[in-house]
C-alpha atoms as a PDB file:
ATOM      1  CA  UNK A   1     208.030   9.218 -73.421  1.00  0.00           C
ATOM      2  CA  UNK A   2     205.110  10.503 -71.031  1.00  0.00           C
ATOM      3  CA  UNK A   3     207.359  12.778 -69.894  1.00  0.00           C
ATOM      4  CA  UNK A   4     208.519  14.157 -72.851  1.00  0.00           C
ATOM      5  CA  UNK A   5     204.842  14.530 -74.150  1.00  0.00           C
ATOM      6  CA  UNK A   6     203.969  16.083 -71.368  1.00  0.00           C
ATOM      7  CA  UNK A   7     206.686  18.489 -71.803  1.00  0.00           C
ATOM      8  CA  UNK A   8     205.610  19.520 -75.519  1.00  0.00           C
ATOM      9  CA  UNK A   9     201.978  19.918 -74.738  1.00  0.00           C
ATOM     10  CA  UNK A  10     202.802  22.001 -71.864  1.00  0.00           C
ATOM     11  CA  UNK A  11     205.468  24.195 -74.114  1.00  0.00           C
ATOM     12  CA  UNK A  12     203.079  24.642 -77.010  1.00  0.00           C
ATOM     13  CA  UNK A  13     200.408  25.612 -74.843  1.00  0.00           C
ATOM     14  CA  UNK A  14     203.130  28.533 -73.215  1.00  0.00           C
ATOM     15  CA  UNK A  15     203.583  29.021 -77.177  1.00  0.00           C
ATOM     16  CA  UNK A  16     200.257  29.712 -77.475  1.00  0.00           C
ATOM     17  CA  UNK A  17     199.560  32.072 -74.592  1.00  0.00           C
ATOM     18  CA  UNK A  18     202.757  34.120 -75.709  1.00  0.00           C
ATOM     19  CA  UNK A  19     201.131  34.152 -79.269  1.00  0.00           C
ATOM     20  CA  UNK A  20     197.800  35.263 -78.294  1.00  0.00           C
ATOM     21  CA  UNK A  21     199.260  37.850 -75.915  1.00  0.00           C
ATOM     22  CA  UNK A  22     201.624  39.452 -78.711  1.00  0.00           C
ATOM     23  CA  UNK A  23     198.347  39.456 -80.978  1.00  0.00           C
ATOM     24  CA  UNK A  24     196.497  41.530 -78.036  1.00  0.00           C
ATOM     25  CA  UNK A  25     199.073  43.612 -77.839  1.00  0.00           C
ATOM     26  CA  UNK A  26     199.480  43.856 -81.227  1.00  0.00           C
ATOM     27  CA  UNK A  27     195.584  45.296 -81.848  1.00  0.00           C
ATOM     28  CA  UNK A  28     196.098  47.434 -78.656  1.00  0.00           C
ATOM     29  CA  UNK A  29     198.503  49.185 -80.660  1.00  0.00           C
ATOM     30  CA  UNK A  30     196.463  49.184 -83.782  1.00  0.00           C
ATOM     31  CA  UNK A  31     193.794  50.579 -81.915  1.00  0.00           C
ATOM     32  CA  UNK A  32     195.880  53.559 -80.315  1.00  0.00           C
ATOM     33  CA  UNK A  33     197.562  54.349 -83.601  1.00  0.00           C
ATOM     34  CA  UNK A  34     195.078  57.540 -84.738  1.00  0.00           C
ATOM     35  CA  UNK A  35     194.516  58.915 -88.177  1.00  0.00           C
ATOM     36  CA  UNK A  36     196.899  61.659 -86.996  1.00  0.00           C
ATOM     37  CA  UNK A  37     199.415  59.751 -86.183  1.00  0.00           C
ATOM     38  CA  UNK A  38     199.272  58.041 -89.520  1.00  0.00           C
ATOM     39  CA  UNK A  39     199.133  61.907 -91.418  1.00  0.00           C
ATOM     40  CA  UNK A  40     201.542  63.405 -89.038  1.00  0.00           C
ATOM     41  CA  UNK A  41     204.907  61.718 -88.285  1.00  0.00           C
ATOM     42  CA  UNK A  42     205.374  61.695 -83.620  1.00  0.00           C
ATOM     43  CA  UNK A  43     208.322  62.657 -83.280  1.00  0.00           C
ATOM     44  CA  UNK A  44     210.960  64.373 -79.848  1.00  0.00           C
ATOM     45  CA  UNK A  45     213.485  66.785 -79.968  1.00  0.00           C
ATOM     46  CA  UNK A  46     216.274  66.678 -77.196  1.00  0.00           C
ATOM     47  CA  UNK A  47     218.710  69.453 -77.316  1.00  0.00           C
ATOM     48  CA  UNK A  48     222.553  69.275 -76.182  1.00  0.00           C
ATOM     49  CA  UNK A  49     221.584  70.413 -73.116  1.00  0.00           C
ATOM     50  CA  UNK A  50     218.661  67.460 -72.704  1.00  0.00           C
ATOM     51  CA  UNK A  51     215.679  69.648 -73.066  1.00  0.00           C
ATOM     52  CA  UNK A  52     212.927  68.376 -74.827  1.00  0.00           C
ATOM     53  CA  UNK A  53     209.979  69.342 -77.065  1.00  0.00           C
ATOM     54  CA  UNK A  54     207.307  67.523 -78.950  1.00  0.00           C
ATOM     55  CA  UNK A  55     206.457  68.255 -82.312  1.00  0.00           C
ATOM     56  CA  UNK A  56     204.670  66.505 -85.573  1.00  0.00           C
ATOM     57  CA  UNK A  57     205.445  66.451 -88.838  1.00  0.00           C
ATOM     58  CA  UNK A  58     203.640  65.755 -92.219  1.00  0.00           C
ATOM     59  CA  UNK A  59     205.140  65.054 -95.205  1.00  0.00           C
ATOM     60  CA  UNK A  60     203.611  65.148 -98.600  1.00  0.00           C
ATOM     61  CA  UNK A  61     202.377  61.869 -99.797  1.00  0.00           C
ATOM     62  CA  UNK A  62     204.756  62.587-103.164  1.00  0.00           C
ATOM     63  CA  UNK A  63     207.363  63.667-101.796  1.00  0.00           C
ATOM     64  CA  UNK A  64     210.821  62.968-103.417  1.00  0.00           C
ATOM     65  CA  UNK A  65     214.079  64.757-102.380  1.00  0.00           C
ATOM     66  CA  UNK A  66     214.836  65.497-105.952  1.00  0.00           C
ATOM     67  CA  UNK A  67     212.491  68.364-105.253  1.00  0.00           C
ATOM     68  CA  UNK A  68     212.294  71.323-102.923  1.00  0.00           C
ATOM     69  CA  UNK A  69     209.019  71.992-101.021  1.00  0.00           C
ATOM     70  CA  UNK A  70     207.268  74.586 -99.035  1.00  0.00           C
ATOM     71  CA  UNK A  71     206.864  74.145 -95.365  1.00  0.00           C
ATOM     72  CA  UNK A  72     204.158  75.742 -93.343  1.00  0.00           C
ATOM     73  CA  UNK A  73     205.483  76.591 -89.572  1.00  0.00           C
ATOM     74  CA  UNK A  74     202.333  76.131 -87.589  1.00  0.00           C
ATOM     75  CA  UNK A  75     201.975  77.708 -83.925  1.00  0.00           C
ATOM     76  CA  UNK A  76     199.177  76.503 -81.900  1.00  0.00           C
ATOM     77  CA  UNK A  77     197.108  78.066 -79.567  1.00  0.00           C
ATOM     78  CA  UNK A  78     196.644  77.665 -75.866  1.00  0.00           C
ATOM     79  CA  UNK A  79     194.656  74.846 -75.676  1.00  0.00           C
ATOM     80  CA  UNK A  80     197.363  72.917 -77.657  1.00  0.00           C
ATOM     81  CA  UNK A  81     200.016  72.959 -74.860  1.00  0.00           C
ATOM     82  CA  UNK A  82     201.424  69.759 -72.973  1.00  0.00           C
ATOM     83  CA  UNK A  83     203.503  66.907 -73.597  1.00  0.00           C
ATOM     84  CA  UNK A  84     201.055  64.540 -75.238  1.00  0.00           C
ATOM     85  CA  UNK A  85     202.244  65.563 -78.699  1.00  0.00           C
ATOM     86  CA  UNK A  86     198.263  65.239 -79.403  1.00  0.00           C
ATOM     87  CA  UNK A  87     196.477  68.372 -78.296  1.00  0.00           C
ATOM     88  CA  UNK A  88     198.271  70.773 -80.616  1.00  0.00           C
ATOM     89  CA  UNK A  89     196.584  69.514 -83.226  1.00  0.00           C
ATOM     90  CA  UNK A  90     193.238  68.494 -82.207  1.00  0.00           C
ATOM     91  CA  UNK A  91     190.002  70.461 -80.546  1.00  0.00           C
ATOM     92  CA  UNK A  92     190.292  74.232 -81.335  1.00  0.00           C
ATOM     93  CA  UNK A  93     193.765  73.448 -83.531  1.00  0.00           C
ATOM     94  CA  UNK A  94     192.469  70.983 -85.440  1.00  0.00           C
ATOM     95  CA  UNK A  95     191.581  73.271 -88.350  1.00  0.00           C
ATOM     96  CA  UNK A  96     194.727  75.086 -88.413  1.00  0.00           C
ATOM     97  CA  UNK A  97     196.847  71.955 -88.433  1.00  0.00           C
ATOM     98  CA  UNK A  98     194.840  69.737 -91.060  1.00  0.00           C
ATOM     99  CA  UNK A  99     193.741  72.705 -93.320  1.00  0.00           C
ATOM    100  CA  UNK A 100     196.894  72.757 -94.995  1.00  0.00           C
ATOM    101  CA  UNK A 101     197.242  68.527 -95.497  1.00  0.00           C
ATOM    102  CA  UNK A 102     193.556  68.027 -96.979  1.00  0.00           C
ATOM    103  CA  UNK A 103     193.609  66.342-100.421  1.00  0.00           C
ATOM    104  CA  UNK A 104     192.584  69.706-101.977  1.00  0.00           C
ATOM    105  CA  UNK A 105     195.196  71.859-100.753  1.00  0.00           C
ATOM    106  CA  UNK A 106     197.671  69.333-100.785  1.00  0.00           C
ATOM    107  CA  UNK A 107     197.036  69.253-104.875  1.00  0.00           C
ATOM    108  CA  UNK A 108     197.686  72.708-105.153  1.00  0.00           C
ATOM    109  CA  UNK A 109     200.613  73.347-102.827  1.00  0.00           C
ATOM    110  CA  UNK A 110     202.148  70.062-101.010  1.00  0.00           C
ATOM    111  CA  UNK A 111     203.959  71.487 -98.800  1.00  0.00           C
ATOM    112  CA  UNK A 112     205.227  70.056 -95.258  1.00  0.00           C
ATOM    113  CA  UNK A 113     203.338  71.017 -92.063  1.00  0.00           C
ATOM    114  CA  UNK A 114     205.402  70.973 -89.157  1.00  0.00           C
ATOM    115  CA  UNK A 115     203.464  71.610 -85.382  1.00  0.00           C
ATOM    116  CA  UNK A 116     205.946  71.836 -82.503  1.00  0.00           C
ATOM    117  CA  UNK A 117     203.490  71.595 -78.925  1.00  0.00           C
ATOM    118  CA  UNK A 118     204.683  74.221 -76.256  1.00  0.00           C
ATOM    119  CA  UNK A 119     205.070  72.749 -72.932  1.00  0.00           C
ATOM    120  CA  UNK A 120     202.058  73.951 -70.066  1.00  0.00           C
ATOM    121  CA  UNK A 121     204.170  75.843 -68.465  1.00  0.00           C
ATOM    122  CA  UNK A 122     205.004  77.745 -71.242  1.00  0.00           C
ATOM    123  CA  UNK A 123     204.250  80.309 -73.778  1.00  0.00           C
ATOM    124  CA  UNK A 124     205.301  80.686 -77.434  1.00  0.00           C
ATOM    125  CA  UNK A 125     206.013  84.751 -76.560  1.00  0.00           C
ATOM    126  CA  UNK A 126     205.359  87.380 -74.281  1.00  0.00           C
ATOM    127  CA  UNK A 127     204.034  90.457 -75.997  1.00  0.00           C
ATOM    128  CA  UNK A 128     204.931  92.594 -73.558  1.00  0.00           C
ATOM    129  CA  UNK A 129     208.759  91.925 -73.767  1.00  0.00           C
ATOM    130  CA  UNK A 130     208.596  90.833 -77.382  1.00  0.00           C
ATOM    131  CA  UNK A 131     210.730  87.480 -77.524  1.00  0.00           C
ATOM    132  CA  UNK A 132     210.626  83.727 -78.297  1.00  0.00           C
ATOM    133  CA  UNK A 133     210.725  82.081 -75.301  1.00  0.00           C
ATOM    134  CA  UNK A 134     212.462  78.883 -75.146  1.00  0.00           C
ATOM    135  CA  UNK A 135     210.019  76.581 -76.274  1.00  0.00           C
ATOM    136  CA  UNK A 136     209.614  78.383 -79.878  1.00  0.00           C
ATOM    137  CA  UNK A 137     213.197  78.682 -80.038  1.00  0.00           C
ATOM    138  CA  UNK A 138     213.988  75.140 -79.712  1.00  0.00           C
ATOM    139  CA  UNK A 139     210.771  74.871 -82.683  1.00  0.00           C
ATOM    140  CA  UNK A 140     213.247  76.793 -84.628  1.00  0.00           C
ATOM    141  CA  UNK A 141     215.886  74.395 -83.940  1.00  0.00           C
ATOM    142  CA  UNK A 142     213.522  71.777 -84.664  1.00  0.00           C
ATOM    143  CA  UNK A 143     212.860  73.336 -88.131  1.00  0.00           C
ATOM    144  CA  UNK A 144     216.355  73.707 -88.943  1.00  0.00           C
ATOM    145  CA  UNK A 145     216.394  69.625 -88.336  1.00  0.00           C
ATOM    146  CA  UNK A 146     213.836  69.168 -90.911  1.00  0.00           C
ATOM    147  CA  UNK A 147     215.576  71.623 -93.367  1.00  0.00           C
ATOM    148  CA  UNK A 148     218.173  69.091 -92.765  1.00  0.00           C
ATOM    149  CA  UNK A 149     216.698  66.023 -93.285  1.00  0.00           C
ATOM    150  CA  UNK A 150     214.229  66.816 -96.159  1.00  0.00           C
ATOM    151  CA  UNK A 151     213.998  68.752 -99.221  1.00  0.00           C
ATOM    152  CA  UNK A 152     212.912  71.963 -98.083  1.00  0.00           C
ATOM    153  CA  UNK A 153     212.705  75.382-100.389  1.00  0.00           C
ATOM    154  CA  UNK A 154     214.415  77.769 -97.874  1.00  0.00           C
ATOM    155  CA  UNK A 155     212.312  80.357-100.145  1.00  0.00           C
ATOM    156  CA  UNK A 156     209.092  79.081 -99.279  1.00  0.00           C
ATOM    157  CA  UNK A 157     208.778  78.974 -95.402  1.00  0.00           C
ATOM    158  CA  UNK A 158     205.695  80.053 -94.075  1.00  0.00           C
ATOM    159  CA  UNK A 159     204.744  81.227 -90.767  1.00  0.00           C
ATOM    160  CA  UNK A 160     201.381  80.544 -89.106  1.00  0.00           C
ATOM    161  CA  UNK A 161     199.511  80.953 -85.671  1.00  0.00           C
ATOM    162  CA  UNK A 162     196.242  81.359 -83.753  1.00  0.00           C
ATOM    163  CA  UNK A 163     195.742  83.279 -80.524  1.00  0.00           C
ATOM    164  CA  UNK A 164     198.854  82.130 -78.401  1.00  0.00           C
ATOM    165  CA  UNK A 165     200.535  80.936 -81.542  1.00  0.00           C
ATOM    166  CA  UNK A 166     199.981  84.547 -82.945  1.00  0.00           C
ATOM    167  CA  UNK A 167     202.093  86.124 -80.390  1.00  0.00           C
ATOM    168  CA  UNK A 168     204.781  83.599 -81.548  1.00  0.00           C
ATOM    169  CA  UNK A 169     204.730  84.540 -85.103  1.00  0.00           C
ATOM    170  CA  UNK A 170     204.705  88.071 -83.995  1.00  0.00           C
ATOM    171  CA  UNK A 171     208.007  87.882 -81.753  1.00  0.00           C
ATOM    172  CA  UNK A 172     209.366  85.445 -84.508  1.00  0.00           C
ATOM    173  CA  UNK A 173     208.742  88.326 -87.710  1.00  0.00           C
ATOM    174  CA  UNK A 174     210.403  90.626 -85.586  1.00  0.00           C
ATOM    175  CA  UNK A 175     213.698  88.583 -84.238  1.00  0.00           C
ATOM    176  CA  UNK A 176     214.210  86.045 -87.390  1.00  0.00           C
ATOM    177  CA  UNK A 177     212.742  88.490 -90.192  1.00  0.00           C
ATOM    178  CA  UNK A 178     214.996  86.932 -93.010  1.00  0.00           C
ATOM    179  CA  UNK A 179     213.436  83.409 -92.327  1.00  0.00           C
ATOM    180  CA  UNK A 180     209.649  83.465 -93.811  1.00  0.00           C
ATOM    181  CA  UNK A 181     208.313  84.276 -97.254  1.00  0.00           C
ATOM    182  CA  UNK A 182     205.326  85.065 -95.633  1.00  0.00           C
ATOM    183  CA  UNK A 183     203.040  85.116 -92.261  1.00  0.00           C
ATOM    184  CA  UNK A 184     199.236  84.382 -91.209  1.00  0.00           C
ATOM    185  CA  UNK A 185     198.069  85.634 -87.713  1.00  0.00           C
ATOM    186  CA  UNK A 186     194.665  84.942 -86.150  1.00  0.00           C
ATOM    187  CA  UNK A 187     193.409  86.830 -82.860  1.00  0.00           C
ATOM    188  CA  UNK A 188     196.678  87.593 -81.402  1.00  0.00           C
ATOM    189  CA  UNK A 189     198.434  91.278 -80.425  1.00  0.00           C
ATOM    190  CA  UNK A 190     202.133  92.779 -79.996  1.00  0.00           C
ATOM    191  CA  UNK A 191     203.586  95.565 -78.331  1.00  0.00           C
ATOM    192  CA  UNK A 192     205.799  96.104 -81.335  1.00  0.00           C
ATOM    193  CA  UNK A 193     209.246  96.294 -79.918  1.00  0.00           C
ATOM    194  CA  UNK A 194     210.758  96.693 -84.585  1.00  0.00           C
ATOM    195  CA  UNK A 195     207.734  96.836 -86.608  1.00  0.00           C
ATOM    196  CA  UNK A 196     210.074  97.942 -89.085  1.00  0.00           C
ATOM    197  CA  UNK A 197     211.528  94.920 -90.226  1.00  0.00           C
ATOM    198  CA  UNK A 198     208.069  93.417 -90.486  1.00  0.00           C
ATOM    199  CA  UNK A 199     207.266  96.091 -93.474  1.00  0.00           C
ATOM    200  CA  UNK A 200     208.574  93.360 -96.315  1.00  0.00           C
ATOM    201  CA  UNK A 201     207.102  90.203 -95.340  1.00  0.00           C
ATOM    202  CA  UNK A 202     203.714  89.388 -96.832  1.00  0.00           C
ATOM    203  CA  UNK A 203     200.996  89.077 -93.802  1.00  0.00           C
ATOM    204  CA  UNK A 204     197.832  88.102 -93.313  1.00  0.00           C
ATOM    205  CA  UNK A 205     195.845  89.059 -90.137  1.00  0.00           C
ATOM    206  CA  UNK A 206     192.418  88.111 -88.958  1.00  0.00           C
ATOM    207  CA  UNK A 207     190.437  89.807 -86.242  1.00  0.00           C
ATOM    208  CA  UNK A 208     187.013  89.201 -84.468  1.00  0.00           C
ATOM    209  CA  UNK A 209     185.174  92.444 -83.356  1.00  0.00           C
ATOM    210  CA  UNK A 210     183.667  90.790 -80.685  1.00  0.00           C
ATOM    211  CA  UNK A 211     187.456  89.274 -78.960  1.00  0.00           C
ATOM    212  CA  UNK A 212     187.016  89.144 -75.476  1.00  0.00           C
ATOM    213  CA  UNK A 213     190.690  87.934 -74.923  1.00  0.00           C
ATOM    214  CA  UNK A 214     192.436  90.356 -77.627  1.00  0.00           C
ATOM    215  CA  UNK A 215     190.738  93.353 -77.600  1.00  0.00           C
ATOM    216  CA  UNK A 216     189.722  94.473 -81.815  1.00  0.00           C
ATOM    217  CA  UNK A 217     191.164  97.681 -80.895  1.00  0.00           C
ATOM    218  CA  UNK A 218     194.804  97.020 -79.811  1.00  0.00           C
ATOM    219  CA  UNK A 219     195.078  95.016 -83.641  1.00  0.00           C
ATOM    220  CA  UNK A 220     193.145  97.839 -85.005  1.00  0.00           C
ATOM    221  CA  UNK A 221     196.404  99.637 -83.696  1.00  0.00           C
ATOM    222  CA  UNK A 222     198.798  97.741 -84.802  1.00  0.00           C
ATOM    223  CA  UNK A 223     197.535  97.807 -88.293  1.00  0.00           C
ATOM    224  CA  UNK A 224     197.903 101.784 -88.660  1.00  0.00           C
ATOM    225  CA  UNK A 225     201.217 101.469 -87.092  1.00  0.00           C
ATOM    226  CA  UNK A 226     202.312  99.005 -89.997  1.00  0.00           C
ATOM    227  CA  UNK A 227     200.538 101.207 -92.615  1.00  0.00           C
ATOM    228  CA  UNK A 228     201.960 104.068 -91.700  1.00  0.00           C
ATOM    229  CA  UNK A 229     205.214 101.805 -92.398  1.00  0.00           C
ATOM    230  CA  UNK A 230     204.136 100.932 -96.002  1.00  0.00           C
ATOM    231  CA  UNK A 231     203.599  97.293 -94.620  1.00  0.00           C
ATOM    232  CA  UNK A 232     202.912  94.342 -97.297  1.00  0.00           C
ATOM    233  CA  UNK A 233     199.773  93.802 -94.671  1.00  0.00           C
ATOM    234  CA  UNK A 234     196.651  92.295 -95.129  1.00  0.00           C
ATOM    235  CA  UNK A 235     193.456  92.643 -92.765  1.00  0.00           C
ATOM    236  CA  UNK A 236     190.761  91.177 -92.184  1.00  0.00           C
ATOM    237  CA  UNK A 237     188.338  91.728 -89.740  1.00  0.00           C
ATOM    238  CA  UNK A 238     184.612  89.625 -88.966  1.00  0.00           C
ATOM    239  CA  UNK A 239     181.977  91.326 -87.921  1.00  0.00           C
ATOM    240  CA  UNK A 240     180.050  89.608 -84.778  1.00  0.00           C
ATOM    241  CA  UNK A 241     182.712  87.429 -84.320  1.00  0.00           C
ATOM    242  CA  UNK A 242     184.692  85.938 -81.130  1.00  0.00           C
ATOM    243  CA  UNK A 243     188.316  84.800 -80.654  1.00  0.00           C
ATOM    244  CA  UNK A 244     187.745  81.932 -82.756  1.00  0.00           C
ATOM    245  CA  UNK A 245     188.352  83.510 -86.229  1.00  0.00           C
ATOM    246  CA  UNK A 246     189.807  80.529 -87.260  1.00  0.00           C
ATOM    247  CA  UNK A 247     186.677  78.875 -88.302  1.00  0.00           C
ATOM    248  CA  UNK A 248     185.932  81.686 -91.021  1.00  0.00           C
ATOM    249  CA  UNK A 249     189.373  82.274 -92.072  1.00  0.00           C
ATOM    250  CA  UNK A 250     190.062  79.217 -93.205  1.00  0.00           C
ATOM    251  CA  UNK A 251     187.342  79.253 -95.454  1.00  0.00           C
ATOM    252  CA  UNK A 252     188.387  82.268 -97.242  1.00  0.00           C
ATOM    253  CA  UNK A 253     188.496  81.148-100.778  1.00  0.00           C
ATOM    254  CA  UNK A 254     191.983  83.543-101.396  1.00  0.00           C
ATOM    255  CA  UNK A 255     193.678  82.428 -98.597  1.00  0.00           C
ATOM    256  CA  UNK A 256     195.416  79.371-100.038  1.00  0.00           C
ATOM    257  CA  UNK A 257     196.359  81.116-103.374  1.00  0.00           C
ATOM    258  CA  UNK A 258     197.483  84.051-101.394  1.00  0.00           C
ATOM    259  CA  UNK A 259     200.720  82.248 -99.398  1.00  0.00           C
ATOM    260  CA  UNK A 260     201.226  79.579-102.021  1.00  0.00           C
ATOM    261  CA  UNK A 261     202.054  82.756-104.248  1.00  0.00           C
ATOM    262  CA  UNK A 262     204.863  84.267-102.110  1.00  0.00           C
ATOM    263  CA  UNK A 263     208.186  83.895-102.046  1.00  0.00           C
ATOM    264  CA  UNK A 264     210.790  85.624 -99.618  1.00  0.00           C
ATOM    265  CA  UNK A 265     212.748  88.343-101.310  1.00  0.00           C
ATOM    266  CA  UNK A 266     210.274  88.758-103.820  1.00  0.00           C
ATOM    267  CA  UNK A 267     207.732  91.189-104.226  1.00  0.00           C
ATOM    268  CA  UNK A 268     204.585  90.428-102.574  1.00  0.00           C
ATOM    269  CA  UNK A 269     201.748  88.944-104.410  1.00  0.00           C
ATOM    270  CA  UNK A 270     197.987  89.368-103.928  1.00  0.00           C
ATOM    271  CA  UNK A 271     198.333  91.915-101.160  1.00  0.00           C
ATOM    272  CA  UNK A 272     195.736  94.262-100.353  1.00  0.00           C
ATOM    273  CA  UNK A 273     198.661  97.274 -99.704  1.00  0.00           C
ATOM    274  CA  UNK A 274     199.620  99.769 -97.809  1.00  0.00           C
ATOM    275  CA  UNK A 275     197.082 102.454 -96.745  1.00  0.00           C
ATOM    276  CA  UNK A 276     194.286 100.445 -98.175  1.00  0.00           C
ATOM    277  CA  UNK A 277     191.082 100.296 -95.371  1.00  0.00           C
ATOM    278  CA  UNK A 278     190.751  96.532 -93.689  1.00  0.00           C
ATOM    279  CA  UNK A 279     188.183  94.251 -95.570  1.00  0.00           C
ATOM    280  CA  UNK A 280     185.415  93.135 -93.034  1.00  0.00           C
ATOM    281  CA  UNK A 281     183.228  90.545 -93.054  1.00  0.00           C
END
């Protein structure tokens, strides 16, 4: 009987330490498990051929499949670019990522956010050569997944990006035209390789004067080349301002009503139009 006492005490003591270790580890986890990663769904894509890319996702709190729902394609910017699947949307992304799932906006247009992270050895597009490179074409594979798996209004894709993300939504207007309904780009240029085909989407471009890294002239450029072109472009440029246009254009009180109003292969709605003189700030 001493024995077998002896045994139980020491098995519900191991008991114990097992219990208090899974509770440790259990508010370890708790404690890593951010905000973000509560708002926007960690997820990996793995291709056939066993590449990989991070990405996050947010769905709309209401969402139900017996619906269709707009989905804004968001391209971060330098700074977002690793493996983490945490930097694109923190730091200098966080405003462009969690903009667009605030309570507010969400009321008005809940649409999915979806924020693929480019790898650090990587960019989202040359501008010289004009093409996706093959991070932001496995995004586009990753976006075809969530077409796939979720309700998604194939009429209401939106395209979005600051500084390095810019130069993705410019290569991806020009090689996958027929995919948005509209397009926002902040502090980014293009060597246009077909601005034609970029005449009919809806877009959105903001500019700082003062952009050490993208000079206010080359966009300048680019924006008589697409008016020439009768371009559904919008422009807006800040006076005194750096690279970081971000901060003021997602205050802009007609930005929100602006892409929530187009529609691809629909007129465009809201637009400034072609010819017209850039609105500064």
């Amino acid at each position: 009987m001493r024995h077998l006492r002896r045994y139980r005490l020491r098995y519900l003591g191991l008991l114990a330490l097992v219990l208090c270790g899974l509770s440790a580890t259990a508010n370890a986890v708790a404690v890593e498990v951010s905000k973000d990663d509560v708002e926007f769904r960690k997820s990996s894509y793995i291709d056939k051929k066993g590449a990989r890319l991070q990405y996050r996702l947010f769905v709309p709190h209401e969402y139900s499949k017996e619906h269709a729902y707009p989905l804004v394609f968001w391209l971060h910017g330098g700074a977002g670019r690793g493996s983490d699947n945490v930097k694109q949307l923190t730091r200098q992304n966080e405003r462009g990522t969690h903009f667009w799932i605030s309570d507010d906006v969400q009321s008005k247009f809940p649409a999915f956010v979806l924020v693929p992270q480019c790898p650090s050895d990587q960019v989202w597009a040359d501008p010289e050569f004009n093409q996706p490179s093959r991070a932001l074409e496995l995004s586009l594979e990753i976006l075809a997944k969530v077409q796939k798996d979720y309700a998604i209004d194939p009429d209401r894709i939106y395209l979005a990006g600051q500084s390095m993300g810019g130069l993705g939504v410019w290569s991806l207007l020009q090689k996958y035209p027929e995919k948005w309904a509209g397009a926002i780009v902040m502090s980014a240029f293009d060597n246009f390789s077909d601005p034609q085909v970029i005449a009919r989407i809806p877009l959105w471009v903001f500019q700082g004067d003062q952009d050490m890294s993208v000079p206010v002239s080359l966009v300048r450029g680019m924006m008589k080349q697409l008016e020439k072109l009768h371009a559904n472009v919008r422009y807006t440029e800040y006076r005194n301002t750096d690279h970081e246009v971000w901060n003021k254009a997602f205050a802009e009180p007609d930005l929100l009503p602006w892409l929530s109003a187009q529609k691809r292969g629909e007129p465009a709605q809201g637009q400034v139009g072609s010819g017209t003189a850039p609105s500064t700030h």
